[in-house]
Protein backbone atom coordinates (compact mmCIF):
# COMPACT_ATOMS: atom_id res chain seq x y z
CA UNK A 1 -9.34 17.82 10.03
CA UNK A 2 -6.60 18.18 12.88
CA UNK A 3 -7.30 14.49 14.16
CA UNK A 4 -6.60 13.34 10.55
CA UNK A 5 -2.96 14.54 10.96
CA UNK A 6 -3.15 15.73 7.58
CA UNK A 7 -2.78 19.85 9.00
CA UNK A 8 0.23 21.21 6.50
CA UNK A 9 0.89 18.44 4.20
CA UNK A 10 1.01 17.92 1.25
CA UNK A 11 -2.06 15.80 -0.63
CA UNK A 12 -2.86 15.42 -4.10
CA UNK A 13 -6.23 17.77 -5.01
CA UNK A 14 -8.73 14.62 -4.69
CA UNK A 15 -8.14 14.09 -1.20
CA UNK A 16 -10.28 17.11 -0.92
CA UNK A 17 -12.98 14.61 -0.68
CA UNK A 18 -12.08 14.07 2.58
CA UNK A 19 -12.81 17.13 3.82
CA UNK A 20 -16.02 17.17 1.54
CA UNK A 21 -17.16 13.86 3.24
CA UNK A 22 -16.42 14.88 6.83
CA UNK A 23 -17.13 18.16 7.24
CA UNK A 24 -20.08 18.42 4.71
CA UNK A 25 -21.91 15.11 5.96
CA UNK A 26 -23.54 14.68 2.69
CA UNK A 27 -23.67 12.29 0.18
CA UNK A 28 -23.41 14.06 -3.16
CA UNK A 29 -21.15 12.25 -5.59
CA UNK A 30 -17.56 13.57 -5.56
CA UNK A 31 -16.50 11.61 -8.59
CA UNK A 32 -18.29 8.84 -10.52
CA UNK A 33 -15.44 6.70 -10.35
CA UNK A 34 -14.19 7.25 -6.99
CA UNK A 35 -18.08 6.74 -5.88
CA UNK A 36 -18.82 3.58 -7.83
CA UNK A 37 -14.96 2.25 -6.70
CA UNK A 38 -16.13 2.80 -3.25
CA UNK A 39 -19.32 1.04 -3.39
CA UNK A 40 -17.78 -2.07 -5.23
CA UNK A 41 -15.44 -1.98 -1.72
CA UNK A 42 -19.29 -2.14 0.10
CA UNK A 43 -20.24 -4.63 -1.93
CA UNK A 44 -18.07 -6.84 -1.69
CA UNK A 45 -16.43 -6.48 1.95
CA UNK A 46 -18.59 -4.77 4.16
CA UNK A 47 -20.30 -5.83 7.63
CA UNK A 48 -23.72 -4.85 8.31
CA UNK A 49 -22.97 -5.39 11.54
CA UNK A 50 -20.09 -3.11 11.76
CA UNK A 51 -20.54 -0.75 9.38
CA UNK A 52 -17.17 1.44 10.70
CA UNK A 53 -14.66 -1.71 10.26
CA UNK A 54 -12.05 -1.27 7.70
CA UNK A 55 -13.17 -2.71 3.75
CA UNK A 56 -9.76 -3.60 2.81
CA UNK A 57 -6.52 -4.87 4.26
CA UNK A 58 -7.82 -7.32 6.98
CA UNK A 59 -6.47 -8.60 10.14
CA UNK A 60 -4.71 -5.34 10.69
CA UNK A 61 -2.54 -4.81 13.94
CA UNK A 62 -0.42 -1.72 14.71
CA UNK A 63 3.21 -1.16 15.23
CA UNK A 64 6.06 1.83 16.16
CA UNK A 65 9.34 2.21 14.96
CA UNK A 66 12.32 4.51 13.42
CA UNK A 67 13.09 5.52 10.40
CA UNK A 68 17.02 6.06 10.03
CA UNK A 69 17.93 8.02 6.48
CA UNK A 70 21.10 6.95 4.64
CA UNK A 71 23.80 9.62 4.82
CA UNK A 72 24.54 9.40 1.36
CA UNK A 73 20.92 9.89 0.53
CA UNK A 74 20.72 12.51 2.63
CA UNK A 75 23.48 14.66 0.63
CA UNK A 76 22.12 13.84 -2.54
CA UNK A 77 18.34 14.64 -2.18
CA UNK A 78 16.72 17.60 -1.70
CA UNK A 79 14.49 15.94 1.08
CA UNK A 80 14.38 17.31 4.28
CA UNK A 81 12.74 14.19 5.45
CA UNK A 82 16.09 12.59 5.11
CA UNK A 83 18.10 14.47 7.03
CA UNK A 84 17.57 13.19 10.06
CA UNK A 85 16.01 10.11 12.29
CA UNK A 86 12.26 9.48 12.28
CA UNK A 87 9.43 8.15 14.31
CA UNK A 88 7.20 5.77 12.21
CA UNK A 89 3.89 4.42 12.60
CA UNK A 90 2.99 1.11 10.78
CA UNK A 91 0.21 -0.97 9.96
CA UNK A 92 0.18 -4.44 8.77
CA UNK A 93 -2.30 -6.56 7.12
CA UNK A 94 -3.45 -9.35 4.65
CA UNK A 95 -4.59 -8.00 1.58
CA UNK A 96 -8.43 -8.50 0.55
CA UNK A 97 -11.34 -7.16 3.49
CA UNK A 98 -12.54 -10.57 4.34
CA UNK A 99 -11.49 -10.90 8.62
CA UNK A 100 -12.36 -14.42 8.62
CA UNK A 101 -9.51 -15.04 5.79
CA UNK A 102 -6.36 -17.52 6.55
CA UNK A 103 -2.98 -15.67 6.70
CA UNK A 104 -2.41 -18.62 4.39
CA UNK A 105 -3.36 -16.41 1.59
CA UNK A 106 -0.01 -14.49 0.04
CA UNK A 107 -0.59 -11.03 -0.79
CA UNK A 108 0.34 -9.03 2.40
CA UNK A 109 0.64 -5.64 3.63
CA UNK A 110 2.48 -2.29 5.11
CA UNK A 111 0.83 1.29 5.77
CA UNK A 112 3.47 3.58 7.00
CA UNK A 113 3.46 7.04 8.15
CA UNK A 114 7.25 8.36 8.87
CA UNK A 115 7.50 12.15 10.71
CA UNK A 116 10.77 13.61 10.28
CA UNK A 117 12.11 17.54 10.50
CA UNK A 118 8.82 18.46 10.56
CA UNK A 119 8.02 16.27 7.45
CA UNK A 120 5.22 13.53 6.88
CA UNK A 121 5.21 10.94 4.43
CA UNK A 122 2.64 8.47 4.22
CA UNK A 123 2.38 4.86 2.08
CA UNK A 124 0.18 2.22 1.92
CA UNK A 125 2.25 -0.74 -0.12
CA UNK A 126 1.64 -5.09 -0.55
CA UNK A 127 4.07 -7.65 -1.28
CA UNK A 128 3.03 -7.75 -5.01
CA UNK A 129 4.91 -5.04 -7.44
CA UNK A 130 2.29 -4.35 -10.03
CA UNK A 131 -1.64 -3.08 -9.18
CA UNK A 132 -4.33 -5.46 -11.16
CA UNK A 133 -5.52 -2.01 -12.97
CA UNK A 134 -3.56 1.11 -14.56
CA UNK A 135 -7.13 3.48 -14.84
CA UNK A 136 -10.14 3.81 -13.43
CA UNK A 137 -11.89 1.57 -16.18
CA UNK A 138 -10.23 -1.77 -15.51
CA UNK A 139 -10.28 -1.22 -11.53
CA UNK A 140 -13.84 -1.18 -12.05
CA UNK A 141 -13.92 -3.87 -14.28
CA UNK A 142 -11.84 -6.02 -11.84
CA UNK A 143 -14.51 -5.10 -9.03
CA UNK A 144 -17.33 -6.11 -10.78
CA UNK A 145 -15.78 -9.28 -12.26
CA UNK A 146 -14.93 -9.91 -8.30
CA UNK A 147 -18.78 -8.90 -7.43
CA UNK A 148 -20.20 -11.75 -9.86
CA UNK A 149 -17.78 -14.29 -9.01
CA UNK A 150 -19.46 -13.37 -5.29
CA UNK A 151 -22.63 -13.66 -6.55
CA UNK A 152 -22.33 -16.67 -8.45
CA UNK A 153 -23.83 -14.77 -11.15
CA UNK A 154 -20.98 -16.08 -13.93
CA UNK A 155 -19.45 -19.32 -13.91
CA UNK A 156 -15.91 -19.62 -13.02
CA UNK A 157 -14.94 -20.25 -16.84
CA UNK A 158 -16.89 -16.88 -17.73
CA UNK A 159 -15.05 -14.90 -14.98
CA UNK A 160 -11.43 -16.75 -16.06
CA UNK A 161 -11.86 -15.67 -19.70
CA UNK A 162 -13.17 -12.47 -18.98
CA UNK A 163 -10.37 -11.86 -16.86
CA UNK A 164 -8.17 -12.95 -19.89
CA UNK A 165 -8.94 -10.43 -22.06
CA UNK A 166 -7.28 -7.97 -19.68
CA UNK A 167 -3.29 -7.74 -19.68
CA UNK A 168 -3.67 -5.68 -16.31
CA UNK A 169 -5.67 -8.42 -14.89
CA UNK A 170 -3.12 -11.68 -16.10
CA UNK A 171 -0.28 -9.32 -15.33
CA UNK A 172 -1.31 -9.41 -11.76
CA UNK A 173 -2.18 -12.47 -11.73
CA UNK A 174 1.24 -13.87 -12.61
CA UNK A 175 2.46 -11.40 -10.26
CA UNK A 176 0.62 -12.69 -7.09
CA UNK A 177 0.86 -16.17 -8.03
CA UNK A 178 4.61 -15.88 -7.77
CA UNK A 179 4.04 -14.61 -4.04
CA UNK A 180 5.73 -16.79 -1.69
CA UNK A 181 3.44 -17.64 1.36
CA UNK A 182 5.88 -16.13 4.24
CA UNK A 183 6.07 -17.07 7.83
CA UNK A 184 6.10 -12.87 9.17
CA UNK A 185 5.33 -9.90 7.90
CA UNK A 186 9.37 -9.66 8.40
CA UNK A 187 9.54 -11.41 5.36
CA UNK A 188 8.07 -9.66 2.50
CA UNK A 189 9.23 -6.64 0.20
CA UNK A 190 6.97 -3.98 -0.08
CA UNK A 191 6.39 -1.67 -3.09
CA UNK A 192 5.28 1.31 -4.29
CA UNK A 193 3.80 0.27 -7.78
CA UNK A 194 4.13 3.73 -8.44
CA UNK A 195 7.30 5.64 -10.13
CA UNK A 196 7.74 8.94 -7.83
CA UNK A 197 9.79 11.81 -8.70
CA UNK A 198 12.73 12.07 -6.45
CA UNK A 199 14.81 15.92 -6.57
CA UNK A 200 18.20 15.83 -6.15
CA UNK A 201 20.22 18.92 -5.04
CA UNK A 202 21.72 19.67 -8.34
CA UNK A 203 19.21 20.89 -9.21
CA UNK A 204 18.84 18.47 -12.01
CA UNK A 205 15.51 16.83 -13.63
CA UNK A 206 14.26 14.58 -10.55
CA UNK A 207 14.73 10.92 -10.44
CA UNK A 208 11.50 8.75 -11.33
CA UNK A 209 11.95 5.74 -9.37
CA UNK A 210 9.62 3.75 -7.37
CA UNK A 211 10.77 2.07 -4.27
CA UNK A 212 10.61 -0.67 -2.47
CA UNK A 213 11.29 -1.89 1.59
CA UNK A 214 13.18 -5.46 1.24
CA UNK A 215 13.49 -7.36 4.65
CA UNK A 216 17.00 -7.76 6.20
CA UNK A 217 16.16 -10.91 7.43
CA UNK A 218 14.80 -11.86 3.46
CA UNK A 219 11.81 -12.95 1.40
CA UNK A 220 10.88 -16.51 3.06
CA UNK A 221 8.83 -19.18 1.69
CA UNK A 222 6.83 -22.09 3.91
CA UNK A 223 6.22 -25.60 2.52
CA UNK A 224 2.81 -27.10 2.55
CA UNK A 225 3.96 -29.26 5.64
CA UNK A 226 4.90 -26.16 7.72
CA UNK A 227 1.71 -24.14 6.46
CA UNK A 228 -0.39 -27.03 7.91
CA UNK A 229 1.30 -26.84 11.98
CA UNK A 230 1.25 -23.09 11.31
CA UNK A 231 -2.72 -23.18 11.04
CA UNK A 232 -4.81 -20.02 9.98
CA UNK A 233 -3.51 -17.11 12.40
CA UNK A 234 -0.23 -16.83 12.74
CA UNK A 235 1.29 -13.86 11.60
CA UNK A 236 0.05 -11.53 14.62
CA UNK A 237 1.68 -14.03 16.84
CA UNK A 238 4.78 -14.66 15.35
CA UNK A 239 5.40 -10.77 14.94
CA UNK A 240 5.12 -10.29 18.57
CA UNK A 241 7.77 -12.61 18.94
CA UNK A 242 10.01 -11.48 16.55
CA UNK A 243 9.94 -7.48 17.71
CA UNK A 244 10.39 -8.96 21.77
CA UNK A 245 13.66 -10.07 20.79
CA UNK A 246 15.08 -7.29 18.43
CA UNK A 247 13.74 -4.60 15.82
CA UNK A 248 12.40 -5.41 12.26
CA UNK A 249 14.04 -4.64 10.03
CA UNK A 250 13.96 -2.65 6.13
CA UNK A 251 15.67 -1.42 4.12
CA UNK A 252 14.29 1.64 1.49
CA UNK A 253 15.63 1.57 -1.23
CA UNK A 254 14.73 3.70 -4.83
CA UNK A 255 14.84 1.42 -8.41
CA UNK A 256 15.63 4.16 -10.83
CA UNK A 257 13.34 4.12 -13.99
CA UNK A 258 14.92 3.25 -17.33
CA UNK A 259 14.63 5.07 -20.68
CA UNK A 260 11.74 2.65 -21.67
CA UNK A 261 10.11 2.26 -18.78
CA UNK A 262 6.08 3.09 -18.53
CA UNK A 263 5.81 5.31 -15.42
CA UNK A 264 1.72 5.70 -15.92
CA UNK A 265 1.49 1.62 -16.27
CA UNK A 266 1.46 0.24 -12.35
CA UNK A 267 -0.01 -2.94 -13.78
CA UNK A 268 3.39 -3.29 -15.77
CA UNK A 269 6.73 -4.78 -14.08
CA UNK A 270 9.59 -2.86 -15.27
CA UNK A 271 11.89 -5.43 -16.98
CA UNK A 272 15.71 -5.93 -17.07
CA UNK A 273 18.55 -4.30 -14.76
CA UNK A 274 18.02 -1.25 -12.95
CA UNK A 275 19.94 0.96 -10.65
CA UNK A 276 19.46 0.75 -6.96
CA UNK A 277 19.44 3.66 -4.74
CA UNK A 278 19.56 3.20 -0.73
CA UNK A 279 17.49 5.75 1.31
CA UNK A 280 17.62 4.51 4.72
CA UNK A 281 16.48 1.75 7.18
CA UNK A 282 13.03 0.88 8.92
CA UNK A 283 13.14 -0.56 11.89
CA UNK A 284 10.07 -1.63 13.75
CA UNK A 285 10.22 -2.78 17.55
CA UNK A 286 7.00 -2.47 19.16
CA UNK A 287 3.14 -3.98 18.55
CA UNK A 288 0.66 -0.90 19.19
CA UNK A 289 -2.32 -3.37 19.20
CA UNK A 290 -4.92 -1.89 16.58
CA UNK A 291 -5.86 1.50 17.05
CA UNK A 292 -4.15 2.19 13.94
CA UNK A 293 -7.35 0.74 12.28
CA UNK A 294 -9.40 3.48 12.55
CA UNK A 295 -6.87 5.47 11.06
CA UNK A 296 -6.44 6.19 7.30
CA UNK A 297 -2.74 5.99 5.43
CA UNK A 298 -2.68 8.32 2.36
CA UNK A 299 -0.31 8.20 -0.15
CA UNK A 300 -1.02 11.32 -1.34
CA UNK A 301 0.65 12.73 2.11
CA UNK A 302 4.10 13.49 0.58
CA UNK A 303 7.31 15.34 2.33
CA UNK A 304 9.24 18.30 0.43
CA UNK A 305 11.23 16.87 -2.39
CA UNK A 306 9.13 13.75 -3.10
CA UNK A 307 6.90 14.78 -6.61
CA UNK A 308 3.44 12.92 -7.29
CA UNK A 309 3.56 10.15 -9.84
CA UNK A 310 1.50 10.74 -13.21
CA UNK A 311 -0.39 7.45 -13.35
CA UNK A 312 -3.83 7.46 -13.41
CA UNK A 313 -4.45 5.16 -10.44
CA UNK A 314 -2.76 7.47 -8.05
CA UNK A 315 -5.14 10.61 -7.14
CA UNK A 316 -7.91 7.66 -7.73
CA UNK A 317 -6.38 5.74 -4.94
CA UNK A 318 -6.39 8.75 -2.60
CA UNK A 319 -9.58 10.20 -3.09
CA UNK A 320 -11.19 6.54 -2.73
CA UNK A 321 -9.38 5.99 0.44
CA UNK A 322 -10.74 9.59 1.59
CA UNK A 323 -14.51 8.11 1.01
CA UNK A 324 -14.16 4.92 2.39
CA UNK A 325 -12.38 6.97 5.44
CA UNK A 326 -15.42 9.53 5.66
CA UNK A 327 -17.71 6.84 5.70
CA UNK A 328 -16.58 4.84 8.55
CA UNK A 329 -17.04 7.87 10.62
């Protein structure tokens, strides 16, 4: 497990999988759903002539960087994390497992792991602000629908209404569609879709909130003309550009739940105003080519002070990321 870099930190109890998977070396079912999620991910993405390559988040490439807290942040949460500067290691990526895909396509992708005071705290976020399931049930609905569009096995009417009947699935829909297609992975916000549980040193109830990294440089959009010069690989290139002549920049920052909000819902947006919390800045200045692949980004890998969410895609996201981890092995 030491290699994993997971030694003393904190994981939700499904990532026990991982160690199930690795150490045990057998394939005995660790949970139905987790098992059958996992297998759609074959299904649908895998190589048979690379069976190790990543099954999700394509055309990944590495990166270093800092994380710098907020001082005000720092005072006000009980996170040791924040107290002082951080090394971070990123990974970004197009969403979807297909390498041959156009970074045309707008749903992208940031895995970071920050290590601060002795403090991890892993994420693995997208551009989009929802997740197209909130349980177990419609993620492997969504799979399947995906595996017989695949298959040709439905029409594309079928699949369309089928897809209707879901507000999870339209909800995420209308949330990608409204994706910008961005000239860098500079220019995207990333999100947590889920609502964490933040303590503050009062001692008071802690802060649900989920957060979000929003570009300093802002959320960009390309035209159809300047899609067409930029062709189907650009986004690799252009991001060793950008870091060559300064650091890439973020900003963290918390969006406090309201009253009415559903914090078990990460299909739902959270609707109207909403107080804004800065936590610190992200800055990323170097490309560490893509070792970082073989690696594995759990958000279950939380620092003191940050709680768990209470959704029920969270635990199911970890403990499928520890199978598809343990089987690329």
């Amino acid at each position: 497990m030491k290699n994993l870099n997971l030694v003393g930190k904190k994981v939700p109890k499904l990532c026990c999988a991982l160690c199930f998977v690795l150490c045990a070396g057998v394939a005995e079912p660790i949970g139905s759903n987790e098992e059958i999620i996992a297998d759609y991910f074959y299904k649908l993405n895998a190589d048979p002539k690379n069976p190790k390559k990543k099954i999700n988040h394509s055309k990944g490439f590495c990166a270093s960087g800092e994380f710098i807290p907020n001082e005000a942040a720092a005072s006000r949460f009980n996170i040791p994390l924040l107290t002082q500067k951080g090394e971070v290691k990123a990974r970004f990526s197009l969403g979807g497992g297909n390498e041959k895909q156009s970074d045309n396509s707008k749903v992208r992708a940031m895995a970071l792991k920050i290590d601060s005071n002795g403090e991890q705290w892993e994420m693995a976020m997208t551009n989009a602000r929802v997740t197209f399931s909130k349980n177990a049930t419609e993620f492997i609905k969504f799979f399947d629908l995906q595996l017989q569009q695949k298959n040709k096995s439905l029409t594309a009417e079928q699949i369309a209404a089928e897809r209707a009947k879901v507000a999870s699935f339209v909800n995420f829909s209308k949330e990608v569609g409204s994706l910008p297609i961005t000239p860098s992975f500079a220019n995207n916000a990333y999100h947590s879709v889920h609502a964490y549980f933040f303590e503050e040193k009062n001692g008071k109830k802690p802060l649900a909130a989920r957060f979000s990294f929003v570009p300093k440089s802002g959320v960009l959009a390309l035209n159809e003309e300047e899609l067409k010069k930029l062709g189907d690989s650009f986004l690799e290139k252009n991001f060793k550009k950008e870091v060559k002549k300064a650091p890439i920049e973020f900003e963290l920052e918390l969006e406090l739940a309201n009253a009415k909000d559903d914090l078990k819902n990460t299909s739902a947006l959270w609707m109207g105003e909403h107080k804004k919390i800065p936590l610190g800045t992200l800055k990323i200045s170097k490309f560490e080519g893509y070792g970082c692949n073989k690696e594995v980004f759990m958000p279950g890998v939380l620092p003191s002070g940050i709680l768990e969410p209470k959704d029920d895609i969270f635990e199911l996201r970890n403990s499928v990321y520890a199978i598809t981890f343990g089987r690329r092995q």
